[in-house]
N, C-alpha and C. Protein backbone atom coordinates (compact mmCIF):
# COMPACT_ATOMS: atom_id res chain seq x y z
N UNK A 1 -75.38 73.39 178.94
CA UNK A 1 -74.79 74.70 178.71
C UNK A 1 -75.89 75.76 178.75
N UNK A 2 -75.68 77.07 179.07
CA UNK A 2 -76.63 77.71 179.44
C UNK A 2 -76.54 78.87 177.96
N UNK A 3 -77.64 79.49 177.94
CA UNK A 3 -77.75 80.47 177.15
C UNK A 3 -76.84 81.73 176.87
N UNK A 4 -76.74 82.39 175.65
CA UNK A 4 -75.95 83.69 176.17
C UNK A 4 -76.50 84.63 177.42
N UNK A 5 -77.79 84.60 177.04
CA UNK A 5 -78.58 85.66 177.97
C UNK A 5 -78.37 84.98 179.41
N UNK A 6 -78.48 83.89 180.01
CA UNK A 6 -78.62 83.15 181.04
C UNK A 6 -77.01 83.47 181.48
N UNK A 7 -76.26 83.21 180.62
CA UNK A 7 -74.89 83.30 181.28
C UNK A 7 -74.24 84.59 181.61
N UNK A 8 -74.96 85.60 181.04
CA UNK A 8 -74.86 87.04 181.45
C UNK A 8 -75.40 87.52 182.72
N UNK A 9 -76.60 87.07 182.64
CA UNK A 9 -77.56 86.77 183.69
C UNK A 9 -76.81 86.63 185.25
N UNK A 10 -76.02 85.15 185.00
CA UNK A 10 -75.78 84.69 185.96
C UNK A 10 -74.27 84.86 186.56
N UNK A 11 -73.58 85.68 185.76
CA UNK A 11 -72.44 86.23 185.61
C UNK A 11 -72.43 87.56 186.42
N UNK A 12 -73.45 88.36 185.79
CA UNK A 12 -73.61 89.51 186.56
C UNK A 12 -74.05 89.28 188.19
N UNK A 13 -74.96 88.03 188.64
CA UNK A 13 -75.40 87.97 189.40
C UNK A 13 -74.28 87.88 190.44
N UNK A 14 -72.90 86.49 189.78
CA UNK A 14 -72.07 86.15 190.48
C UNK A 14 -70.82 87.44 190.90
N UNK A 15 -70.79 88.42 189.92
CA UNK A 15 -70.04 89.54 190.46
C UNK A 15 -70.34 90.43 191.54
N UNK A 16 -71.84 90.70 191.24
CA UNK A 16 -72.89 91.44 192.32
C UNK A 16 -72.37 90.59 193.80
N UNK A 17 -72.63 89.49 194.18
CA UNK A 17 -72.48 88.55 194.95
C UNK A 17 -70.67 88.57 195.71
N UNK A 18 -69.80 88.99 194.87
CA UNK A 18 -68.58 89.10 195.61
C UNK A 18 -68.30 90.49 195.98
N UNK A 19 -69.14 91.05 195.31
CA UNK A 19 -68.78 92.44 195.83
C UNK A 19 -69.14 92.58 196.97
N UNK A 20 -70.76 91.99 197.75
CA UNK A 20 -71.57 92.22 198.90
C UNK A 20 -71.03 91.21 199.78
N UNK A 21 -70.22 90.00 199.50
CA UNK A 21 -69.84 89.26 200.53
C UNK A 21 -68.55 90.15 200.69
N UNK A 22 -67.98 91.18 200.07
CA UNK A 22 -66.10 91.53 200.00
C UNK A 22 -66.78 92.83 201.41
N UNK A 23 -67.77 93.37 200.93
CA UNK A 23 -68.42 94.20 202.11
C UNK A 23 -69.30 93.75 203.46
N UNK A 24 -69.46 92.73 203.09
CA UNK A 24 -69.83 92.22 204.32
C UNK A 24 -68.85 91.80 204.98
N UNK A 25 -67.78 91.10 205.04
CA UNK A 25 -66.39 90.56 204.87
C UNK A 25 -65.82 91.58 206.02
N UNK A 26 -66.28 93.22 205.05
CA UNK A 26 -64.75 94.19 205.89
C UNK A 26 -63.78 94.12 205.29
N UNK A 27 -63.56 93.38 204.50
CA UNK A 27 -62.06 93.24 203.54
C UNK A 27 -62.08 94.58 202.73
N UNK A 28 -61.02 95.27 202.67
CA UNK A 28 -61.00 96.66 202.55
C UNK A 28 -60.21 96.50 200.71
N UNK A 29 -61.02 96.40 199.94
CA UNK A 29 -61.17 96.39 198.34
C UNK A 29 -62.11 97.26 197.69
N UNK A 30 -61.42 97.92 196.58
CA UNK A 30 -62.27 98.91 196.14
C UNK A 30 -62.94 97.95 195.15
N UNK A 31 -64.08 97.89 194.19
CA UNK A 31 -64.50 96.85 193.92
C UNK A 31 -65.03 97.85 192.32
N UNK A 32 -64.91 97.22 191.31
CA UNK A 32 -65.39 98.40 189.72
C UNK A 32 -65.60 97.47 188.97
N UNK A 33 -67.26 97.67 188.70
CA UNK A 33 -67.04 96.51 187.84
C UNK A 33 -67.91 96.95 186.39
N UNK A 34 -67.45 96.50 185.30
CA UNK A 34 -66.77 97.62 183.99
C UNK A 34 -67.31 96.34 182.85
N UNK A 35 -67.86 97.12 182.35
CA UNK A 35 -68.01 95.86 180.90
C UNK A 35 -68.48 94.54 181.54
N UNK A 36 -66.85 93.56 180.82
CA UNK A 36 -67.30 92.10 181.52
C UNK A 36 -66.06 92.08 182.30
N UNK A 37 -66.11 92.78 183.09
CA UNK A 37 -64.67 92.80 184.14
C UNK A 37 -64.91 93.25 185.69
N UNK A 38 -64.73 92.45 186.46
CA UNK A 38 -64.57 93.19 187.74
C UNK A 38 -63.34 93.19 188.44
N UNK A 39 -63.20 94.61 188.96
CA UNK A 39 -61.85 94.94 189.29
C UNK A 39 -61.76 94.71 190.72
N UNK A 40 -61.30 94.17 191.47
CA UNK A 40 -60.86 94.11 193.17
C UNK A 40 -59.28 94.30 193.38
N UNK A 41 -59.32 95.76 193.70
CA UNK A 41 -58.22 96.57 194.15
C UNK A 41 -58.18 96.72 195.79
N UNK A 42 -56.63 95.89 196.01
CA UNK A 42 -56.31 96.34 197.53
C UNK A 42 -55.98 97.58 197.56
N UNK A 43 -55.64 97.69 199.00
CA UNK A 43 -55.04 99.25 199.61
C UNK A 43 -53.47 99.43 199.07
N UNK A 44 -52.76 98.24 198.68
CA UNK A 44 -51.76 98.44 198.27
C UNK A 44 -51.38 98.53 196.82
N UNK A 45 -52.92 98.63 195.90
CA UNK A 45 -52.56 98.62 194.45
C UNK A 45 -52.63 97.27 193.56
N UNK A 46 -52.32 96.27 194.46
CA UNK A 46 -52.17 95.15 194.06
C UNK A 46 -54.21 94.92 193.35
N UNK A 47 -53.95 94.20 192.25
CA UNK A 47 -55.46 93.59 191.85
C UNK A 47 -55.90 92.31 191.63
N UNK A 48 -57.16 92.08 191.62
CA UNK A 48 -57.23 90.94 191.47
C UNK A 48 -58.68 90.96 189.99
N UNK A 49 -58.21 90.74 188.73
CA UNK A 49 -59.41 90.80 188.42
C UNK A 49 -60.16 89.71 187.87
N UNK A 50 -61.71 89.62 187.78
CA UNK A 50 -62.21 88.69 187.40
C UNK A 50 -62.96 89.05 186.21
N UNK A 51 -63.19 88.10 185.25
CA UNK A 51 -63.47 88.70 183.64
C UNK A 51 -64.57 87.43 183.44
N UNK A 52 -65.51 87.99 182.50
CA UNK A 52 -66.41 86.82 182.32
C UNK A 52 -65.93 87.05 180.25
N UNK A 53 -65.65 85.39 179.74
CA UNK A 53 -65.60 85.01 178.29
C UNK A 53 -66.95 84.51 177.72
N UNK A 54 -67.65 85.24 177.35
CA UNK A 54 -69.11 85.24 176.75
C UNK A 54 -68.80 84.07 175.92
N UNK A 55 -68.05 84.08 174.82
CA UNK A 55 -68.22 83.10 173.93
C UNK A 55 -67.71 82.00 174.34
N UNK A 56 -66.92 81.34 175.66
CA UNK A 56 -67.20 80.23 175.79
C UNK A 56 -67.68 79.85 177.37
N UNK A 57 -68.29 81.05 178.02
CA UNK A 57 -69.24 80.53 179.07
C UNK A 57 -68.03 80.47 179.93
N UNK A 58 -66.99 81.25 179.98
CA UNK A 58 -65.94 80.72 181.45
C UNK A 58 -65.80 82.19 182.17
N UNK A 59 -65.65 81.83 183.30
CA UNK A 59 -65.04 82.91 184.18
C UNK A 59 -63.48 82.92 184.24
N UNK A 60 -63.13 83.92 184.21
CA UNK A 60 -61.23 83.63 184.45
C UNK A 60 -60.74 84.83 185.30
N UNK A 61 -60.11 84.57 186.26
CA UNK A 61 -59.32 85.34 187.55
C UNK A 61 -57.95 85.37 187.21
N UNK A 62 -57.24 86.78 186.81
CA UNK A 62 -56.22 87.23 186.92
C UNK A 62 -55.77 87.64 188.09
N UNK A 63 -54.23 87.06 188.70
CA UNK A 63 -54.14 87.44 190.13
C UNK A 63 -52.33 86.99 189.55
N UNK A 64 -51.43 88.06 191.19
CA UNK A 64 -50.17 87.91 190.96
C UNK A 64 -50.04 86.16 190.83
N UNK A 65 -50.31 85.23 191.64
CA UNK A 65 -50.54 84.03 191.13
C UNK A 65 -50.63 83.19 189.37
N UNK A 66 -50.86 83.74 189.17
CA UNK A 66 -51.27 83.58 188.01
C UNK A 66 -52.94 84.04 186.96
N UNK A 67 -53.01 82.97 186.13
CA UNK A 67 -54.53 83.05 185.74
C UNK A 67 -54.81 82.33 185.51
N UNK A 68 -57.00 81.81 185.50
CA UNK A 68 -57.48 81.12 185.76
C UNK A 68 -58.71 80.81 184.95
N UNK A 69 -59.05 79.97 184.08
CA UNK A 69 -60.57 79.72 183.64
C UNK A 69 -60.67 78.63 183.78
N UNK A 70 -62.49 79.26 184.45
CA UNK A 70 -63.07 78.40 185.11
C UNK A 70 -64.52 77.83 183.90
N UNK A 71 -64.78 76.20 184.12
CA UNK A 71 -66.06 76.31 183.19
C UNK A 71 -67.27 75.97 184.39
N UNK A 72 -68.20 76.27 184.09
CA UNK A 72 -69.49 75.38 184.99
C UNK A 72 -69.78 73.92 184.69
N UNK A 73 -69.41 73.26 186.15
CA UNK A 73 -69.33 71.80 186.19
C UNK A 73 -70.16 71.63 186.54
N UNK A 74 -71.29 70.86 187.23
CA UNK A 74 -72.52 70.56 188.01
C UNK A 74 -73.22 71.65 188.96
N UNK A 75 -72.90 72.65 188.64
CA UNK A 75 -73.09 73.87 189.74
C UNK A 75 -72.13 74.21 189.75
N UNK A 76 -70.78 74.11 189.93
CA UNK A 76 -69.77 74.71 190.19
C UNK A 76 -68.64 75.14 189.73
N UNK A 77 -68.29 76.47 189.55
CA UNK A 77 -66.88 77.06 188.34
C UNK A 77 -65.77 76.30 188.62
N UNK A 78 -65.27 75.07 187.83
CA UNK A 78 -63.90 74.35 188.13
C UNK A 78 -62.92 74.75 186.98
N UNK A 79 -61.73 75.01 187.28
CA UNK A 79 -60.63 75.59 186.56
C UNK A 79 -60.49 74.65 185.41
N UNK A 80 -60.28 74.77 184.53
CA UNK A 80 -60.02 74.15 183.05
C UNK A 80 -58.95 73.39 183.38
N UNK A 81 -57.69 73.58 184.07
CA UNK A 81 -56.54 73.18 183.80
C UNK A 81 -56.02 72.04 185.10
N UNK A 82 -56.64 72.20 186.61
CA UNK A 82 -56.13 71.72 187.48
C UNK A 82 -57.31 71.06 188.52
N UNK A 83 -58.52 71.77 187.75
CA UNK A 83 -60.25 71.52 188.75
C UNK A 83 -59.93 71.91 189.80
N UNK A 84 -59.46 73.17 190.48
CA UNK A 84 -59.63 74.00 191.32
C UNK A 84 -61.45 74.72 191.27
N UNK A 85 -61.54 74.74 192.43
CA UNK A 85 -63.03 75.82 192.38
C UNK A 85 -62.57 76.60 192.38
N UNK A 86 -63.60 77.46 191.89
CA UNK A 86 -63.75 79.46 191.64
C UNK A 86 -63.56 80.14 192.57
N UNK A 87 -63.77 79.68 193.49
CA UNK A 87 -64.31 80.76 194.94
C UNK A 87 -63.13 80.38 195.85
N UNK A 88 -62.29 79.00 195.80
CA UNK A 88 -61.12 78.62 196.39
C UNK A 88 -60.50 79.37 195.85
N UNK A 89 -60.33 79.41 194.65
CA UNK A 89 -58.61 80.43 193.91
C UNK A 89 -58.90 81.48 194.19
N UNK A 90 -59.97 82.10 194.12
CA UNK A 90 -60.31 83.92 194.31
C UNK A 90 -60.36 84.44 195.46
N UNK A 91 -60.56 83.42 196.87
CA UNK A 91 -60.38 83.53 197.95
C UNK A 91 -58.83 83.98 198.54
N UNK A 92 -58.06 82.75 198.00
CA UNK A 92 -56.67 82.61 198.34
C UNK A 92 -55.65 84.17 197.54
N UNK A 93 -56.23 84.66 196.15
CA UNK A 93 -55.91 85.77 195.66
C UNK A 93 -56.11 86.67 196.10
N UNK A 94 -57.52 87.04 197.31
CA UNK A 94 -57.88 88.14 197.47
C UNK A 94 -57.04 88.07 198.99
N UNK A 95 -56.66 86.57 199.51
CA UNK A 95 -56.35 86.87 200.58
C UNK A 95 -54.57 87.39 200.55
N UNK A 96 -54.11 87.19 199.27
CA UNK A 96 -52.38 87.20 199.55
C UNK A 96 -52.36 88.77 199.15
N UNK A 97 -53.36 89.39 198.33
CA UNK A 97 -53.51 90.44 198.31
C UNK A 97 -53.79 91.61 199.47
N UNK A 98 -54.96 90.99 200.39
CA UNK A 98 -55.09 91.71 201.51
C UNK A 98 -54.65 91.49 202.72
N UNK A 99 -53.22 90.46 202.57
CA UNK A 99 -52.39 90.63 203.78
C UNK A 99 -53.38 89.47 204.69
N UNK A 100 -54.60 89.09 204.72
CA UNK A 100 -55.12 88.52 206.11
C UNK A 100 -55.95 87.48 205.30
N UNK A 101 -56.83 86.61 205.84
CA UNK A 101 -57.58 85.48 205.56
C UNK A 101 -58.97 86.33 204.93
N UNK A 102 -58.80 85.86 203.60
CA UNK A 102 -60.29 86.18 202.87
C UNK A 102 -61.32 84.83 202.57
N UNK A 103 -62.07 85.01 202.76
CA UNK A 103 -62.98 83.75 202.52
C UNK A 103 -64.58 84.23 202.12
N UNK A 104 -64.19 83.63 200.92
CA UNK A 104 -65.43 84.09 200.00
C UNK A 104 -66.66 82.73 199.74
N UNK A 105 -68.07 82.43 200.42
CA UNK A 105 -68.46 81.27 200.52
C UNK A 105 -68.92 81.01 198.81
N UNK A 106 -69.24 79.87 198.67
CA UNK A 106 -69.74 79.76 197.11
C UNK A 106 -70.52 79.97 196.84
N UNK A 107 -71.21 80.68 195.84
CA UNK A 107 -72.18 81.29 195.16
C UNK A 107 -73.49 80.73 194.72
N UNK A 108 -74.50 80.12 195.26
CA UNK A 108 -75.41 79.59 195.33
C UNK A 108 -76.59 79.77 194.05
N UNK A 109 -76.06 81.09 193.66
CA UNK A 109 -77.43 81.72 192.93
C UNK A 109 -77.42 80.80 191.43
């Protein structure tokens, strides 16, 4: 398990990281990211947001789909409830949101 500071750390890093792949991408999302929240707003209003839970180290993705926390498995954010990856569910959210194929690669850092 990683530190508070480390998981802030690496939290911030991982938001930084979808914002620059959502612009590299071209995927047309306004992107705000606020406290421990980042907001990814389509053109149609629709959102997708992603929230980091300090006190127990998870990421969780709110999307019309539903919602999602994720813990760190060996490297990788797997959903608490079904072991979905992070970057699979947030992909498929950002894509039903923006109408076309989003594909967000996994986060290395």
């Amino acid at each position: 398990m990683m530190t508070e500071s480390e998981f802030l750390r690496h939290s911030d890093a991982l938001f930084a990281y979808i914002e620059d792949q959502i612009d590299e991408g071209g995927w047309d999302f306004d992107c705000r990211f606020s406290g421990n929240v980042l907001t990814l707003e389509a053109d149609d209003g629709s959102q997708i947001i992603v929230n980091r839970h300090t006190p127990n180290q998870e990421l969780w993705i709110a999307a019309k789909s539903g919602g999602y926390h994720f813990a760190e498995q060996g490297g990788q954010w797997i959903a608490t409830r079904d072991g979905s990856e992070f970057f699979a569910v947030l992909s498929t959210a950002l894509s039903a949101a923006a109408g076309e194929e989003v594909a967000i690669a996994p986060f290395a850092g």
